[in-house]
Protein backbone atom coordinates (compact mmCIF):
# COMPACT_ATOMS: atom_id res chain seq x y z
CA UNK A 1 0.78 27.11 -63.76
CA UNK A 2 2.19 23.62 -62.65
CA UNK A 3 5.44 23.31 -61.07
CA UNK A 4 7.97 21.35 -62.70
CA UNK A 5 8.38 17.92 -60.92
CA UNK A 6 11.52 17.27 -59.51
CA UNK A 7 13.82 15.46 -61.24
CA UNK A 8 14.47 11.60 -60.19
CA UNK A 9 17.23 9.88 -62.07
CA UNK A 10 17.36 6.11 -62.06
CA UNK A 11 18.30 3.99 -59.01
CA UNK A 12 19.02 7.47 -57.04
CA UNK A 13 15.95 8.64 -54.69
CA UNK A 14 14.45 11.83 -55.04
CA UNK A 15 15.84 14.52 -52.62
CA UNK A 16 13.68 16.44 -49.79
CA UNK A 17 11.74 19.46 -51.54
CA UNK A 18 12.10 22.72 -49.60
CA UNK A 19 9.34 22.83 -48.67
CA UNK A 20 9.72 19.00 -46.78
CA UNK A 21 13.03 19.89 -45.22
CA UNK A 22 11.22 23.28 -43.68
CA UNK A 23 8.61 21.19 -42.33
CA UNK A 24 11.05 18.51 -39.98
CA UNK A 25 13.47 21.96 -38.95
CA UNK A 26 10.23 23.60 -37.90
CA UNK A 27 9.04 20.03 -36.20
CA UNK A 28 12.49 19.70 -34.80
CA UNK A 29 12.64 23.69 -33.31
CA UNK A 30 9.44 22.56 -31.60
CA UNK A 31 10.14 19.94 -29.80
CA UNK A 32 13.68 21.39 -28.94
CA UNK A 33 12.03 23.47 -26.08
CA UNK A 34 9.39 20.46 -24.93
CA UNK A 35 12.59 18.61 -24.05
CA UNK A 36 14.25 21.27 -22.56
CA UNK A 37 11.71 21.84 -20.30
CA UNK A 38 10.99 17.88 -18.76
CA UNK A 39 7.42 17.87 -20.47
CA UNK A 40 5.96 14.38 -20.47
CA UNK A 41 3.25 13.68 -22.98
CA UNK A 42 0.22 11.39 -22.49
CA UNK A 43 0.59 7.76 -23.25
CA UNK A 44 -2.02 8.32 -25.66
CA UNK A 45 -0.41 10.99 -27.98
CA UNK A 46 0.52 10.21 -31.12
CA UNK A 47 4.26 9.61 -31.66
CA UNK A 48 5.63 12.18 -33.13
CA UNK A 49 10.28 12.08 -33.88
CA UNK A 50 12.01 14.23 -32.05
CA UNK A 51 9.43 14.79 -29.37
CA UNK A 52 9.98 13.45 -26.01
CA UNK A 53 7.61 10.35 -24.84
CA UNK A 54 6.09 9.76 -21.60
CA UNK A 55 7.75 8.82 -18.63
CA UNK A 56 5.93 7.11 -15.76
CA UNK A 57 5.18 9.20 -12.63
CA UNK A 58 7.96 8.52 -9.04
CA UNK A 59 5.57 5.56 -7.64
CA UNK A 60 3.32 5.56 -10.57
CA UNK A 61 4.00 1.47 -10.36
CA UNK A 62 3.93 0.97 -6.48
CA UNK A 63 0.66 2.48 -6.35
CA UNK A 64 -0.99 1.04 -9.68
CA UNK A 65 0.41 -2.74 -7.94
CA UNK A 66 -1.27 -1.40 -4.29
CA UNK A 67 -4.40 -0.63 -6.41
CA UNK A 68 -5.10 -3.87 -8.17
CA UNK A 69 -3.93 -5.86 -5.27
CA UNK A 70 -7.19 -4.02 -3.24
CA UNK A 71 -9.29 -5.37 -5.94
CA UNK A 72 -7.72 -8.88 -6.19
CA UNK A 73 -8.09 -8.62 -2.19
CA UNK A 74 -11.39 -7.39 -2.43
CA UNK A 75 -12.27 -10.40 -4.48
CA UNK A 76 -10.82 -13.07 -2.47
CA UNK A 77 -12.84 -11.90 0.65
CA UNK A 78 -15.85 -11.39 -1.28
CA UNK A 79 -15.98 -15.27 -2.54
CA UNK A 80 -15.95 -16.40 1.44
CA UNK A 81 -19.20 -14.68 1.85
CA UNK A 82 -20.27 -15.07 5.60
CA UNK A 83 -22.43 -13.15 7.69
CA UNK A 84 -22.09 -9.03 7.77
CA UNK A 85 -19.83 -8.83 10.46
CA UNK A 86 -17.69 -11.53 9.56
CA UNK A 87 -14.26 -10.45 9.37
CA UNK A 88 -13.99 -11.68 5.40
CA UNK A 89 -17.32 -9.58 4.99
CA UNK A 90 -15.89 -6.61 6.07
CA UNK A 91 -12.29 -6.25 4.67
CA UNK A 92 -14.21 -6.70 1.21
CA UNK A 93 -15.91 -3.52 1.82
CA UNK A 94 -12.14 -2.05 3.20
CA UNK A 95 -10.71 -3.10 0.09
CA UNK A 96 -13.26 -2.04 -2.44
CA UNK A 97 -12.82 1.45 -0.28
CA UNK A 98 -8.94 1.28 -0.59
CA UNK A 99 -9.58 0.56 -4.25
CA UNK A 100 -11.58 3.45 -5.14
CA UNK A 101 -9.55 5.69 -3.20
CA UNK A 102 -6.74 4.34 -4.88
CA UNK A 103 -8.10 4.97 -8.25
CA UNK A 104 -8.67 8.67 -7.24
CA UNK A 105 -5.09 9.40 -5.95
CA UNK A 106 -3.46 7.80 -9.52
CA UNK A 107 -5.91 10.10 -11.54
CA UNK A 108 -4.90 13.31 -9.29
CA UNK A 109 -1.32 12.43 -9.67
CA UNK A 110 -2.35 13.10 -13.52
CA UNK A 111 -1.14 9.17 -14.36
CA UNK A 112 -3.66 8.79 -17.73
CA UNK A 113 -5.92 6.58 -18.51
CA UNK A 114 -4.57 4.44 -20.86
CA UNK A 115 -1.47 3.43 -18.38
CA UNK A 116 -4.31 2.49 -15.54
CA UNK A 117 -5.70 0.26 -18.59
CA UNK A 118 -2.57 -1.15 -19.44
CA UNK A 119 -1.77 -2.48 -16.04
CA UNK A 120 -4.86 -3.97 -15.87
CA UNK A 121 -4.76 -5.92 -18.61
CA UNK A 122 -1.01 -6.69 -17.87
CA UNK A 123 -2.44 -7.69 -14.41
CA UNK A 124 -5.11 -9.77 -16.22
CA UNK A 125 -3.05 -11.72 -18.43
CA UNK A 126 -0.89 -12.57 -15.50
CA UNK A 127 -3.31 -13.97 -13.18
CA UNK A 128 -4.88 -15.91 -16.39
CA UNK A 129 -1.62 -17.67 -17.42
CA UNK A 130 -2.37 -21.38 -17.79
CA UNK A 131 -0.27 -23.58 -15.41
CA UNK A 132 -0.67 -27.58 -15.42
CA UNK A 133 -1.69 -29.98 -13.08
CA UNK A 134 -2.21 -33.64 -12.56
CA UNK A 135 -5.22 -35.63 -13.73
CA UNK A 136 -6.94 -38.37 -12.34
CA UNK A 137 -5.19 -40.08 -15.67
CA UNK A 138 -1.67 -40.65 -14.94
CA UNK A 139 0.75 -38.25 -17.34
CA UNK A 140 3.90 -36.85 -17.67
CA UNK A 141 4.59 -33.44 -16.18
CA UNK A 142 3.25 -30.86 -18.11
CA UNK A 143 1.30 -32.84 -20.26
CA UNK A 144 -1.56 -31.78 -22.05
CA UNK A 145 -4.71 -32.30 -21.68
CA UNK A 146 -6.57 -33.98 -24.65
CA UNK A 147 -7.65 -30.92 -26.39
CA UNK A 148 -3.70 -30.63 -26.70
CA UNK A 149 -3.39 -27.58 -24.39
CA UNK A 150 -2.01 -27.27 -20.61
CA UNK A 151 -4.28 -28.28 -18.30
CA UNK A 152 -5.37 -25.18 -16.05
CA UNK A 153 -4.40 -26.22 -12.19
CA UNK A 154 -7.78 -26.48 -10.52
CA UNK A 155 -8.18 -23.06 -8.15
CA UNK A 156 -8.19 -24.13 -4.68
CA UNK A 157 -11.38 -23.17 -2.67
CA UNK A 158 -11.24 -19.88 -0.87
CA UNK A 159 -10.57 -19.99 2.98
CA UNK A 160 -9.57 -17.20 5.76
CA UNK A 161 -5.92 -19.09 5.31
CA UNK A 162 -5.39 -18.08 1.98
CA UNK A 163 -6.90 -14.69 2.47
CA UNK A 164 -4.51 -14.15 5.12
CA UNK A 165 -1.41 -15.04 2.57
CA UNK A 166 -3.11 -12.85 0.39
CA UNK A 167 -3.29 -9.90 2.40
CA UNK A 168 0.74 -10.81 3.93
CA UNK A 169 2.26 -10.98 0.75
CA UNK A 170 1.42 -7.34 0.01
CA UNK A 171 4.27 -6.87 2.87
CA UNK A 172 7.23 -8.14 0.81
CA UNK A 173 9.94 -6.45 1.34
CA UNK A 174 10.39 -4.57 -1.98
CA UNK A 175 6.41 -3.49 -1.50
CA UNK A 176 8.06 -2.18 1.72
CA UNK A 177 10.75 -0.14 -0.05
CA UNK A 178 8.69 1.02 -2.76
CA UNK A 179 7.10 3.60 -0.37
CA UNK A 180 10.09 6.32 0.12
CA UNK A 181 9.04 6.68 -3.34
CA UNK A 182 5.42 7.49 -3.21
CA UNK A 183 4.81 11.08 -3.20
CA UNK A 184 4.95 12.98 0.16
CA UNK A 185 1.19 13.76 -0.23
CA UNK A 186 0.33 10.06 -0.63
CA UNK A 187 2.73 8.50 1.15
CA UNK A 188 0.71 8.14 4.85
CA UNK A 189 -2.30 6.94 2.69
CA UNK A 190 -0.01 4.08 1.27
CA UNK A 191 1.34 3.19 4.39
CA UNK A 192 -2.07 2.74 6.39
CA UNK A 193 -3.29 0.80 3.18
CA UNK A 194 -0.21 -1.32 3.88
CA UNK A 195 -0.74 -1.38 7.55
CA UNK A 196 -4.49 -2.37 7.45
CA UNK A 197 -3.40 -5.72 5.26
CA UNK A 198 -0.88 -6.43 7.92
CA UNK A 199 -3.84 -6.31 10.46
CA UNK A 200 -5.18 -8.56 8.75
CA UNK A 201 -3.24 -10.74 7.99
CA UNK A 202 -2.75 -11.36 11.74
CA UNK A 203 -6.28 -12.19 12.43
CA UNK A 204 -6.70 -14.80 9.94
CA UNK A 205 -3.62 -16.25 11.64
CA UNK A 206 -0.64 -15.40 8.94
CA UNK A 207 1.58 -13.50 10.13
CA UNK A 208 4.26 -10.66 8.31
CA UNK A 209 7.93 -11.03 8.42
CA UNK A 210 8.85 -7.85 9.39
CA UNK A 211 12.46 -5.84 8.07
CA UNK A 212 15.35 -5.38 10.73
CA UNK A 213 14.32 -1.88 12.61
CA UNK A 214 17.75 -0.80 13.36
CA UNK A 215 17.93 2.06 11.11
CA UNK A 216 14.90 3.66 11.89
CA UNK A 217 16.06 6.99 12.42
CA UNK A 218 16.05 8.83 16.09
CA UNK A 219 13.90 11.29 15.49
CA UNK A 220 11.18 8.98 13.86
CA UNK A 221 11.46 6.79 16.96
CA UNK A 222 10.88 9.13 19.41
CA UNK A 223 7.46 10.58 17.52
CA UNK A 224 6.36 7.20 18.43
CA UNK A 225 7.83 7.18 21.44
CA UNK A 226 6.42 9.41 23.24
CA UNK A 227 2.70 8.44 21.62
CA UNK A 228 3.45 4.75 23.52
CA UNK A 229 4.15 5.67 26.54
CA UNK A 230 1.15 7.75 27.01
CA UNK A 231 -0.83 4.57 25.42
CA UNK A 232 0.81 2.72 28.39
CA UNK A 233 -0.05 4.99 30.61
CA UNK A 234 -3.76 5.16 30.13
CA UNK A 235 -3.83 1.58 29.68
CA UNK A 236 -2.42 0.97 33.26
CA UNK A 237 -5.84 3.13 34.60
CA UNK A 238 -7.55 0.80 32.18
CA UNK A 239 -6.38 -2.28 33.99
CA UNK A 240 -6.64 -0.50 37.43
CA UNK A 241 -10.38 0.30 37.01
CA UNK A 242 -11.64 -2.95 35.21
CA UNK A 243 -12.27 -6.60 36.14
CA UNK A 244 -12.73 -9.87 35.01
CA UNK A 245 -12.48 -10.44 31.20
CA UNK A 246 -12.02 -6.64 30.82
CA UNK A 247 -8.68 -6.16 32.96
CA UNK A 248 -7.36 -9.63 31.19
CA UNK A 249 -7.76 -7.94 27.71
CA UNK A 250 -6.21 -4.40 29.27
CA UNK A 251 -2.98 -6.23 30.86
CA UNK A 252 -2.54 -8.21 28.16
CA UNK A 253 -2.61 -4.69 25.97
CA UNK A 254 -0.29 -3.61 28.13
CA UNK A 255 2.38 -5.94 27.75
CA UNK A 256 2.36 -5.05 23.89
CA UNK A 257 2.13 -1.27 24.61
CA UNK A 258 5.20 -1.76 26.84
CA UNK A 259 7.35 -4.38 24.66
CA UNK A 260 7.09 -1.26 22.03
CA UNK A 261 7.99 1.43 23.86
CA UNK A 262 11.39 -0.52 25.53
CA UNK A 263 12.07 -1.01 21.22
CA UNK A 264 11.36 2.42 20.99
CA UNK A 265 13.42 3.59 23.64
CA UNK A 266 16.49 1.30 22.04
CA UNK A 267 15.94 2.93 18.72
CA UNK A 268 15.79 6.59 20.30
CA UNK A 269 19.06 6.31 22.22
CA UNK A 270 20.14 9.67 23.88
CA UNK A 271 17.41 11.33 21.68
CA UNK A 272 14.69 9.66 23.78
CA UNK A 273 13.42 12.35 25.99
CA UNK A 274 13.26 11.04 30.09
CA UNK A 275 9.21 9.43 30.59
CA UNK A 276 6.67 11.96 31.93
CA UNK A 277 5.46 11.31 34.93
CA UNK A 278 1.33 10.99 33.99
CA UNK A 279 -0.42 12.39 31.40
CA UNK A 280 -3.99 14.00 31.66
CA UNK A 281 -6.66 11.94 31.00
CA UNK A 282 -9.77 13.33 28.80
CA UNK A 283 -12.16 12.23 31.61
CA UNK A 284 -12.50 10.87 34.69
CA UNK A 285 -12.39 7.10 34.74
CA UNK A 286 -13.91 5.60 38.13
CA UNK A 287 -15.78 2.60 36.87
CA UNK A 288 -15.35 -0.35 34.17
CA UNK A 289 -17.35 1.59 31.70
CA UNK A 290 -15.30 4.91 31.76
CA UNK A 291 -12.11 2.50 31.70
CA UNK A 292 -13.25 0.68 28.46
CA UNK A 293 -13.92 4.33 26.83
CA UNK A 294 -10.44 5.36 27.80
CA UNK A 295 -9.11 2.20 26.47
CA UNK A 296 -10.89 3.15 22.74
CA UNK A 297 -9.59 6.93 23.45
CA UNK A 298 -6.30 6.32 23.55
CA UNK A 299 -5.90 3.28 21.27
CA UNK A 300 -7.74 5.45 18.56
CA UNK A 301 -5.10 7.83 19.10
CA UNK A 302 -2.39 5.81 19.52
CA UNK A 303 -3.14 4.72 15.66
CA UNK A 304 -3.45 8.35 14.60
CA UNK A 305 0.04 9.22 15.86
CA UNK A 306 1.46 6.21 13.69
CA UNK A 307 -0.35 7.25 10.36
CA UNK A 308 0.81 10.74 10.84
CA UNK A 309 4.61 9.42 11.80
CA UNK A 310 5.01 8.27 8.28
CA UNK A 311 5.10 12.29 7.22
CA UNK A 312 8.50 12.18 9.55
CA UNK A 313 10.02 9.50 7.48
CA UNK A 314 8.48 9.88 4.08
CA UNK A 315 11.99 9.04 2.10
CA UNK A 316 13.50 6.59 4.53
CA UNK A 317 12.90 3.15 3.57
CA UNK A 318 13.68 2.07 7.00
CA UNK A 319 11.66 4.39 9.09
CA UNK A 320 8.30 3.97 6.69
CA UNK A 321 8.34 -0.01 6.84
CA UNK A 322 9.04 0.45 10.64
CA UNK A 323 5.95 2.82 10.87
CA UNK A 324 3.79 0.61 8.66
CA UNK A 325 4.49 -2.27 11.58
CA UNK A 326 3.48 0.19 14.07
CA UNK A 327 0.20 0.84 12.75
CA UNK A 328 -0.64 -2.72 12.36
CA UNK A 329 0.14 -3.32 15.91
CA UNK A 330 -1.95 -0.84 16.74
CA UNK A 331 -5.06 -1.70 14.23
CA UNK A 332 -4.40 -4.97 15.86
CA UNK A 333 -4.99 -4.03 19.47
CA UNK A 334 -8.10 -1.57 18.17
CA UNK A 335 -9.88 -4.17 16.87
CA UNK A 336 -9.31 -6.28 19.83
CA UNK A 337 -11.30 -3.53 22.21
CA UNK A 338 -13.83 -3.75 19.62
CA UNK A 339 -13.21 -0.41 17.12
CA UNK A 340 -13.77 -1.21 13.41
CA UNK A 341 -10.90 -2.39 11.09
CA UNK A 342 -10.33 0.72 8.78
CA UNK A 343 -9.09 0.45 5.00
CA UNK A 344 -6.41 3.35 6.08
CA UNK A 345 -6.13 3.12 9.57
CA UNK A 346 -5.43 6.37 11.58
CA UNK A 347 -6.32 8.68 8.56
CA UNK A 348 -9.75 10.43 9.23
């Protein structure tokens, strides 16, 4: 038997059959309780009405920006070529590192697929927009060329220079602030990945324009603290048992150690505990050799303390770009005794 067909009259549209208008309060009972509860569905699910759509992750953009910058840096240090141990040489394999690692911490955080492709092609188009340039044939500004479209500006040829602007202007200040946002369980990693471009930005002679530290909270400050002054402290045996080139390199170590821990001591106030008066050493150190290990000892741990610092301040702004600076300092002064440049520095 057929069912009768409902009746349409002229110019009026057909009402919802029962059995249509069951089907959207059954669709709308569902998705009642998928709202209720926060749940965030896949970029890649179909859009359905009533039911909620994705929302991006807290730091889901900070650390898909810090992931494509590693491979843009990567890149840029890749096209200077150079022997193995040239500096170039080596933060290409850092940043291909910080990239993959990178790419692992996003998919653990559960951001999908289809957002990582997104802001790569986002990322793409970007860095592909056509800009225009003179010609060797006098024009107006912004004139195209003769196949009628802008002439692409001519790329300028790599150099450490522009490496070193590369790897600073990951330190902008809102890069900076974007970190009390990253996830507690990430945030260290970020901060070392920010640190290690700081680094190196100061060997290829650019240098970081560094926030105001004044509200780095106490507490932070004095995690450091105390971490400095025992860096001092070893380096001042350092300098006592070396010679030459060796005891140039530890006093002029020690003059950084000790312009941070006087900052340190300003940012502490009252909550800076009085100095100890020596710290064990992890050997004994009676000749230049045993004074260049301690030297790596406590340098290596002096950049360990920093990572782990950014744990104390993970959602102050203040205290995490303060830390970041830290750990550059210290990468810094690492590499100077001669330890490798790390793509997180501190982190094991």
């Amino acid at each position: 038997m057929i069912s009768p067909m409902p009746e349409v009259r002229d110019g009026v549209p057909g009402g919802p059959t029962r059995r249509a208008a069951l089907g959207v309060l059954a669709l709308a009972a569902a998705a009642l309780p998928l709202a209720a509860c926060g749940i965030r569905l896949e970029d890649d699910a179909p859009r359905v009405p009533l039911v909620p759509t994705r929302e991006p992750l807290p730091a889901e953009g900070f650390l898909l920006a810090l992931w494509l910058e590693s491979g843009d840096l990567a890149a840029q240090a890749s096209a200077l070529g150079g022997a193995a141990t040239a500096i170039p040489t080596r933060l290409a394999a850092l940043h291909r590192e910080q990239e993959r690692v990178l790419r692992s911490v996003l998919r653990s955080m559960g951001v999908p697929d289809r957002a990582v492709a997104e802001a790569q092609e986002s990322h793409r188009r970007a860095a592909a927009t056509p800009t225009t340039t003179q010609s060797s044939v006098p024009a107006s500004p912004g004139a195209p060329s003769p196949s009628g479209r802008p002439t692409p500006a001519a790329t300028p040829p790599p150099s450490p220079i522009r490496l070193g602007e590369a790897e600073a202007a990951a330190l902008a200040p809102e890069s900076l602030a974007g970190l009390a946002d990253v996830p507690r369980a990430s945030v260290a990693l970020s901060a070392a990945a920010l640190a290690q471009r700081a680094a190196a930005s100061a060997l290829l002679g650019s240098a970081v324009t560094w926030p105001e530290q004044s509200g780095v909270p106490a507490e932070v400050a004095v995690i450091a603290l105390d971490a400095a002054r025992a860096a001092v402290y070893g380096l001042e045996v350092v300098a006592a048992q070396s010679r030459a080139a060796q005891r140039t390199l530890a006093t002029s170590t020690l003059a950084t150690l000790r312009a941070r821990v006087a900052a340190l001591e300003e940012l502490a106030g009252e909550a800076a505990p009085p100095p100890a008066l020596g710290y064990p050493l992890p050997f004994p150190v009676t000749t230049e050799a045993a004074a260049r290990r301690l030297a790596l000892h406590v340098l290596t741990g002096l950049r360990e303390t920093c990572a782990r610092t950014a744990g104390a301040g993970a959602r102050d702004a203040s205290a995490l770009a303060a830390v970041v600076q830290w750990l550059a300092e210290a990468e810094g002064l690492a590499h100077r005794w001669g330890l490798p440049l790390e793509p997180f520095p501190g982190l094991v």
